[in-house]
N, C-alpha and C. Protein backbone atom coordinates (compact mmCIF):
# COMPACT_ATOMS: atom_id res chain seq x y z
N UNK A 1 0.81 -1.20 0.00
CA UNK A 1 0.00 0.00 0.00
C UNK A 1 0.85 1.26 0.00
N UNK A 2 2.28 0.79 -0.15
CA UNK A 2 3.06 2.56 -0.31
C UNK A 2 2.52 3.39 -1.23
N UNK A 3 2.04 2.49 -2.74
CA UNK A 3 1.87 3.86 -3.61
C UNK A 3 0.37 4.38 -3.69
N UNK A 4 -0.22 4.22 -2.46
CA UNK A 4 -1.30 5.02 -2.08
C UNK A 4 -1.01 6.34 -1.33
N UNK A 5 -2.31 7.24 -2.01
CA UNK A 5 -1.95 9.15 -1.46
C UNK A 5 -2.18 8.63 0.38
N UNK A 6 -1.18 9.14 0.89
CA UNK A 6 -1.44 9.74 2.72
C UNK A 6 -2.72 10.09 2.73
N UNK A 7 -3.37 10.28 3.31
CA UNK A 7 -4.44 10.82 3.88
C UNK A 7 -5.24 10.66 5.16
N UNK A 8 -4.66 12.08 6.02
CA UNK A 8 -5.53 11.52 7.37
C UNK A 8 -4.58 10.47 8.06
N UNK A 9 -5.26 9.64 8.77
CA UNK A 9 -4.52 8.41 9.34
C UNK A 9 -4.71 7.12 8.28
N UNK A 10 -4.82 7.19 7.61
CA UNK A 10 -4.59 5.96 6.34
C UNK A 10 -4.42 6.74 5.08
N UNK A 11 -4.41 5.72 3.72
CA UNK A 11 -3.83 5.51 3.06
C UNK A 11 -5.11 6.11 1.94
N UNK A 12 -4.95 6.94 0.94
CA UNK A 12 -6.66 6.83 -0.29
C UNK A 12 -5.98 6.22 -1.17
N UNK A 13 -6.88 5.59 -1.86
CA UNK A 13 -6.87 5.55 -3.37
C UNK A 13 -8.30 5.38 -4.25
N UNK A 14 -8.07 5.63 -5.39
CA UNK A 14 -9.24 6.13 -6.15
C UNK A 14 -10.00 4.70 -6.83
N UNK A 15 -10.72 4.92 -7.09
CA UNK A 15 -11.60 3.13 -7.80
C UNK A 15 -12.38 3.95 -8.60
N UNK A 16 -12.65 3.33 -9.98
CA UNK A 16 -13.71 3.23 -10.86
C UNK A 16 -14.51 2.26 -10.45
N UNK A 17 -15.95 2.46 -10.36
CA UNK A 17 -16.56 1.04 -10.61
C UNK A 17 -17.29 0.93 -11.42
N UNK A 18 -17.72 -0.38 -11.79
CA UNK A 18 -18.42 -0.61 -12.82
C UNK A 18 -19.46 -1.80 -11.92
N UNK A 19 -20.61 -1.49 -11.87
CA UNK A 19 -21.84 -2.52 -11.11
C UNK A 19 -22.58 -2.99 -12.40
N UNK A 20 -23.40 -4.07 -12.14
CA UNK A 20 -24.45 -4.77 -13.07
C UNK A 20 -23.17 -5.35 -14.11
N UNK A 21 -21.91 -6.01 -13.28
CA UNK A 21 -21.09 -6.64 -13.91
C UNK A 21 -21.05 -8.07 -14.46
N UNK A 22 -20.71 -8.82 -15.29
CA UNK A 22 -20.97 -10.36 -15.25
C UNK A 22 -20.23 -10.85 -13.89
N UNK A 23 -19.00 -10.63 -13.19
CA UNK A 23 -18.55 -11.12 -12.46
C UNK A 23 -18.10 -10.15 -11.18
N UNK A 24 -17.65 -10.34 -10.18
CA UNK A 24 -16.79 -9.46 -9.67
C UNK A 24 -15.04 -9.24 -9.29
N UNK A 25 -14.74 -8.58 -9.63
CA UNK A 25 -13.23 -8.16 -9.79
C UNK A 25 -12.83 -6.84 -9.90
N UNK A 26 -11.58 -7.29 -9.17
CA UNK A 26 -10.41 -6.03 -8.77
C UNK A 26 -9.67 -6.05 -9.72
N UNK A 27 -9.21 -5.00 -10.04
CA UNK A 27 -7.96 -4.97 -10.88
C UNK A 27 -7.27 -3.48 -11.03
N UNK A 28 -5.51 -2.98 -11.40
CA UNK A 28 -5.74 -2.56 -11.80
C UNK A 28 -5.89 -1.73 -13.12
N UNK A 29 -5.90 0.29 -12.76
CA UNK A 29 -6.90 0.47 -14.05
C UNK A 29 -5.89 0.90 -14.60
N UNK A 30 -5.78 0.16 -16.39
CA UNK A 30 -4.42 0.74 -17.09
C UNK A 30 -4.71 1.63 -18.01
N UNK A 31 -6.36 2.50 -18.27
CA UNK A 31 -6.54 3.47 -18.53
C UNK A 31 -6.20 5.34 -17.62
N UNK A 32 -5.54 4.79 -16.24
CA UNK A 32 -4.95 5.71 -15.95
C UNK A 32 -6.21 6.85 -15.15
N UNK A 33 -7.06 6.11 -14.65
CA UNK A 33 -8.17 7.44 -14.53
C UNK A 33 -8.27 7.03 -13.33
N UNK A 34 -8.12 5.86 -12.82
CA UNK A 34 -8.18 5.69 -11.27
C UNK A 34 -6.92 4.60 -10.87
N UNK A 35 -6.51 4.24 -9.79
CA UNK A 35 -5.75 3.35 -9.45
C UNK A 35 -5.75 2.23 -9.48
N UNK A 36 -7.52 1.97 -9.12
CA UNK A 36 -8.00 0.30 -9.19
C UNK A 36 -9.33 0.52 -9.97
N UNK A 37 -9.62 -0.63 -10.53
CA UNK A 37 -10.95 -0.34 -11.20
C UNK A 37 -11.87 -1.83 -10.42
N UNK A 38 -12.77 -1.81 -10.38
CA UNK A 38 -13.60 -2.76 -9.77
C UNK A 38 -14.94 -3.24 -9.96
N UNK A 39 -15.34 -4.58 -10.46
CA UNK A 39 -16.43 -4.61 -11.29
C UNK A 39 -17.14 -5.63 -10.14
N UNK A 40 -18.69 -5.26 -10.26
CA UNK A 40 -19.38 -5.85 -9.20
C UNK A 40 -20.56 -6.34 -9.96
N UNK A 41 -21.40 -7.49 -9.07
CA UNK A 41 -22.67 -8.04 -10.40
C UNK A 41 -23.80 -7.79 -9.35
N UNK A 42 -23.33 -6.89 -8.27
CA UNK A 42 -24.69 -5.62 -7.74
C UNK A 42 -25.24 -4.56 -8.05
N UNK A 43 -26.29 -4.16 -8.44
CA UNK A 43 -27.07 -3.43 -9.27
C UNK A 43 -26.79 -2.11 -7.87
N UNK A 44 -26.61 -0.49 -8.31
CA UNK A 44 -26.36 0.41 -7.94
C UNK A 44 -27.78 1.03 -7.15
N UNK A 45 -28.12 -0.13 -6.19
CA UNK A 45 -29.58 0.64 -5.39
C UNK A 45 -29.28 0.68 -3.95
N UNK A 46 -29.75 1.97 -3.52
CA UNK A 46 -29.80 1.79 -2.09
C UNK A 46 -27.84 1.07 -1.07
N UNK A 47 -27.06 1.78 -1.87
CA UNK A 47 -25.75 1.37 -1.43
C UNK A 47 -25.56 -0.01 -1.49
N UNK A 48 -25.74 -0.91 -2.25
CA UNK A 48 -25.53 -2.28 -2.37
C UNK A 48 -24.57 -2.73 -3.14
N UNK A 49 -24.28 -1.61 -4.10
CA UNK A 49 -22.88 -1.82 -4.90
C UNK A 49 -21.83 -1.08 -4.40
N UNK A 50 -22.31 -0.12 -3.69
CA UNK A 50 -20.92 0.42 -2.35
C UNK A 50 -20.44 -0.72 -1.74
N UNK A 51 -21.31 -1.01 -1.13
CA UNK A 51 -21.00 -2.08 0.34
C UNK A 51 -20.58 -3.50 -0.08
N UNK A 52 -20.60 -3.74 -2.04
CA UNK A 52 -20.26 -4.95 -2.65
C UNK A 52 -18.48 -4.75 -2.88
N UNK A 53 -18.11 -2.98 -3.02
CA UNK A 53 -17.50 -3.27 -3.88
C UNK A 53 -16.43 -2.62 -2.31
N UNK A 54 -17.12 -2.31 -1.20
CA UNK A 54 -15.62 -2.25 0.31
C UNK A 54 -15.75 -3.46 0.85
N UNK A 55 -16.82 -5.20 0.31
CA UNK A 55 -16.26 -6.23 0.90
C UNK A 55 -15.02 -6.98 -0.08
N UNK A 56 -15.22 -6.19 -1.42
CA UNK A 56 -14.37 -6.92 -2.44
C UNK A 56 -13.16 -6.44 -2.06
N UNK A 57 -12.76 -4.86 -1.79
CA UNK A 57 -11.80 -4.40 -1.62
C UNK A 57 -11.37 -4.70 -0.76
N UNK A 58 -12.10 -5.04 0.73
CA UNK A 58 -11.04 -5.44 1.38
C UNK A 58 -10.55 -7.01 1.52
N UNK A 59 -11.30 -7.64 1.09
CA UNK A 59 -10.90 -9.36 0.56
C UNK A 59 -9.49 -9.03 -0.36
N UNK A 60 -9.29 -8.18 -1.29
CA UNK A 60 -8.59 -8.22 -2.34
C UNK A 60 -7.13 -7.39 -1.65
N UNK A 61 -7.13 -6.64 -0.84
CA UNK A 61 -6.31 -5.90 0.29
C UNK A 61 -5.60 -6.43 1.18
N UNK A 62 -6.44 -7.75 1.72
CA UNK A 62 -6.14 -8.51 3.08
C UNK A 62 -6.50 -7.15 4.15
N UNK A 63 -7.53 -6.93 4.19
CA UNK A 63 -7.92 -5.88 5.29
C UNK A 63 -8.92 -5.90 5.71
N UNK A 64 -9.30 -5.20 6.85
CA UNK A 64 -11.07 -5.73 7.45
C UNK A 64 -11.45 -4.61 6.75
N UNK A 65 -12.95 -5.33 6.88
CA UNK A 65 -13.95 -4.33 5.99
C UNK A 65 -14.32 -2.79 6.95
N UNK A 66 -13.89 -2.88 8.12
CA UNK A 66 -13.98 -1.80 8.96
C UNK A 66 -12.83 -0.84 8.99
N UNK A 67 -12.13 -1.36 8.70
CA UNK A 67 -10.92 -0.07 8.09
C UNK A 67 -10.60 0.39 7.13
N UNK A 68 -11.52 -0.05 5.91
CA UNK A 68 -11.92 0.99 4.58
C UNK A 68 -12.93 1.46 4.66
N UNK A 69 -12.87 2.74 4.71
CA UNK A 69 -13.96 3.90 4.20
C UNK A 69 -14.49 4.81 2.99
N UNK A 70 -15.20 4.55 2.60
CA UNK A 70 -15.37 6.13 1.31
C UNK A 70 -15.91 7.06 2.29
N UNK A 71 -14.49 8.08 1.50
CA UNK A 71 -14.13 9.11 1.32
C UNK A 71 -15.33 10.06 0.41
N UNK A 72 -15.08 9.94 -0.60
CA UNK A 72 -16.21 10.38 -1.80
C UNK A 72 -16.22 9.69 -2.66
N UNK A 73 -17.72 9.80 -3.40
CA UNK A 73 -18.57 9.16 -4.72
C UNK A 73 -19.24 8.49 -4.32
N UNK A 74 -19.96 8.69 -3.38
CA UNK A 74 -21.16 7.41 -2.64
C UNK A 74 -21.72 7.47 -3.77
N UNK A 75 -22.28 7.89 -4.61
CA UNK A 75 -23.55 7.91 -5.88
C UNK A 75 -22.83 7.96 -7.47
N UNK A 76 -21.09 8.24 -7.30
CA UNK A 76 -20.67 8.45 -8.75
C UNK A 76 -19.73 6.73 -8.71
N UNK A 77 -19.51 6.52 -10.03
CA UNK A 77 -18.27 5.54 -10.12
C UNK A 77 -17.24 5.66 -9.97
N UNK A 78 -16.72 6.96 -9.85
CA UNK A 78 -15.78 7.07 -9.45
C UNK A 78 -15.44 7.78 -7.88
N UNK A 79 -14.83 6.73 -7.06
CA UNK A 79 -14.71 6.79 -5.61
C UNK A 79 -13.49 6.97 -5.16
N UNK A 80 -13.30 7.56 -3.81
CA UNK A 80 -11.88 7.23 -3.27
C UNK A 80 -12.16 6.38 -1.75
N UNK A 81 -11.24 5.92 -1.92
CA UNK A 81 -11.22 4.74 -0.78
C UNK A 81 -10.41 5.36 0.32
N UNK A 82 -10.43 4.87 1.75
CA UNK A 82 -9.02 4.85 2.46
C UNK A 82 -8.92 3.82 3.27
N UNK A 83 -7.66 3.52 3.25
CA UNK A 83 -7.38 2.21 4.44
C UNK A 83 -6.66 2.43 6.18
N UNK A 84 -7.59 2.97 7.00
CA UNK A 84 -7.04 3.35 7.71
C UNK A 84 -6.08 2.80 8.51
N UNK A 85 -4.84 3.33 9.18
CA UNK A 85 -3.72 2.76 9.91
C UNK A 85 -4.27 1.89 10.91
């Protein structure tokens, strides 16, 4: 997690997502617009593709799901994450 921005007492980084995916997956983004891009096969209602895509992140992190937070984009695809210390 070094080449994540400081922020606060943890770490941000930025995610695209993409919901109403065939599968779900991390990866990352080699279009350069976010750090990680992340595809989920939860439909964007009522925070269900938020809360799909901070259990993916932190499975994919090795981190509890209680020490990533958004930061911003609760409603856009494009989010920032942080992993706190």
């Amino acid at each position: 997690m070094d080449d994540f921005t400081r922020f606060g007492d943890g770490r941000a980084f930025s995610v695209r997502v993409t919901p109403k995916a065939v599968r779900n997956l991390v990866e990352l983004d080699s279009d350069g617009i976010a750090d990680l891009r992340v595809r989920v096969t939860v439909v964007p209602e009522g925070g269900k593709a938020n809360a799909a895509v901070q259990g993916l992140l932190a499975r994919a992190l090795g981190v509890a799901k209680s020490r990533l937070e958004l930061v911003r984009g609760a409603t856009s695809r494009d989010k920032v994450f942080r992993v706190r210390d």
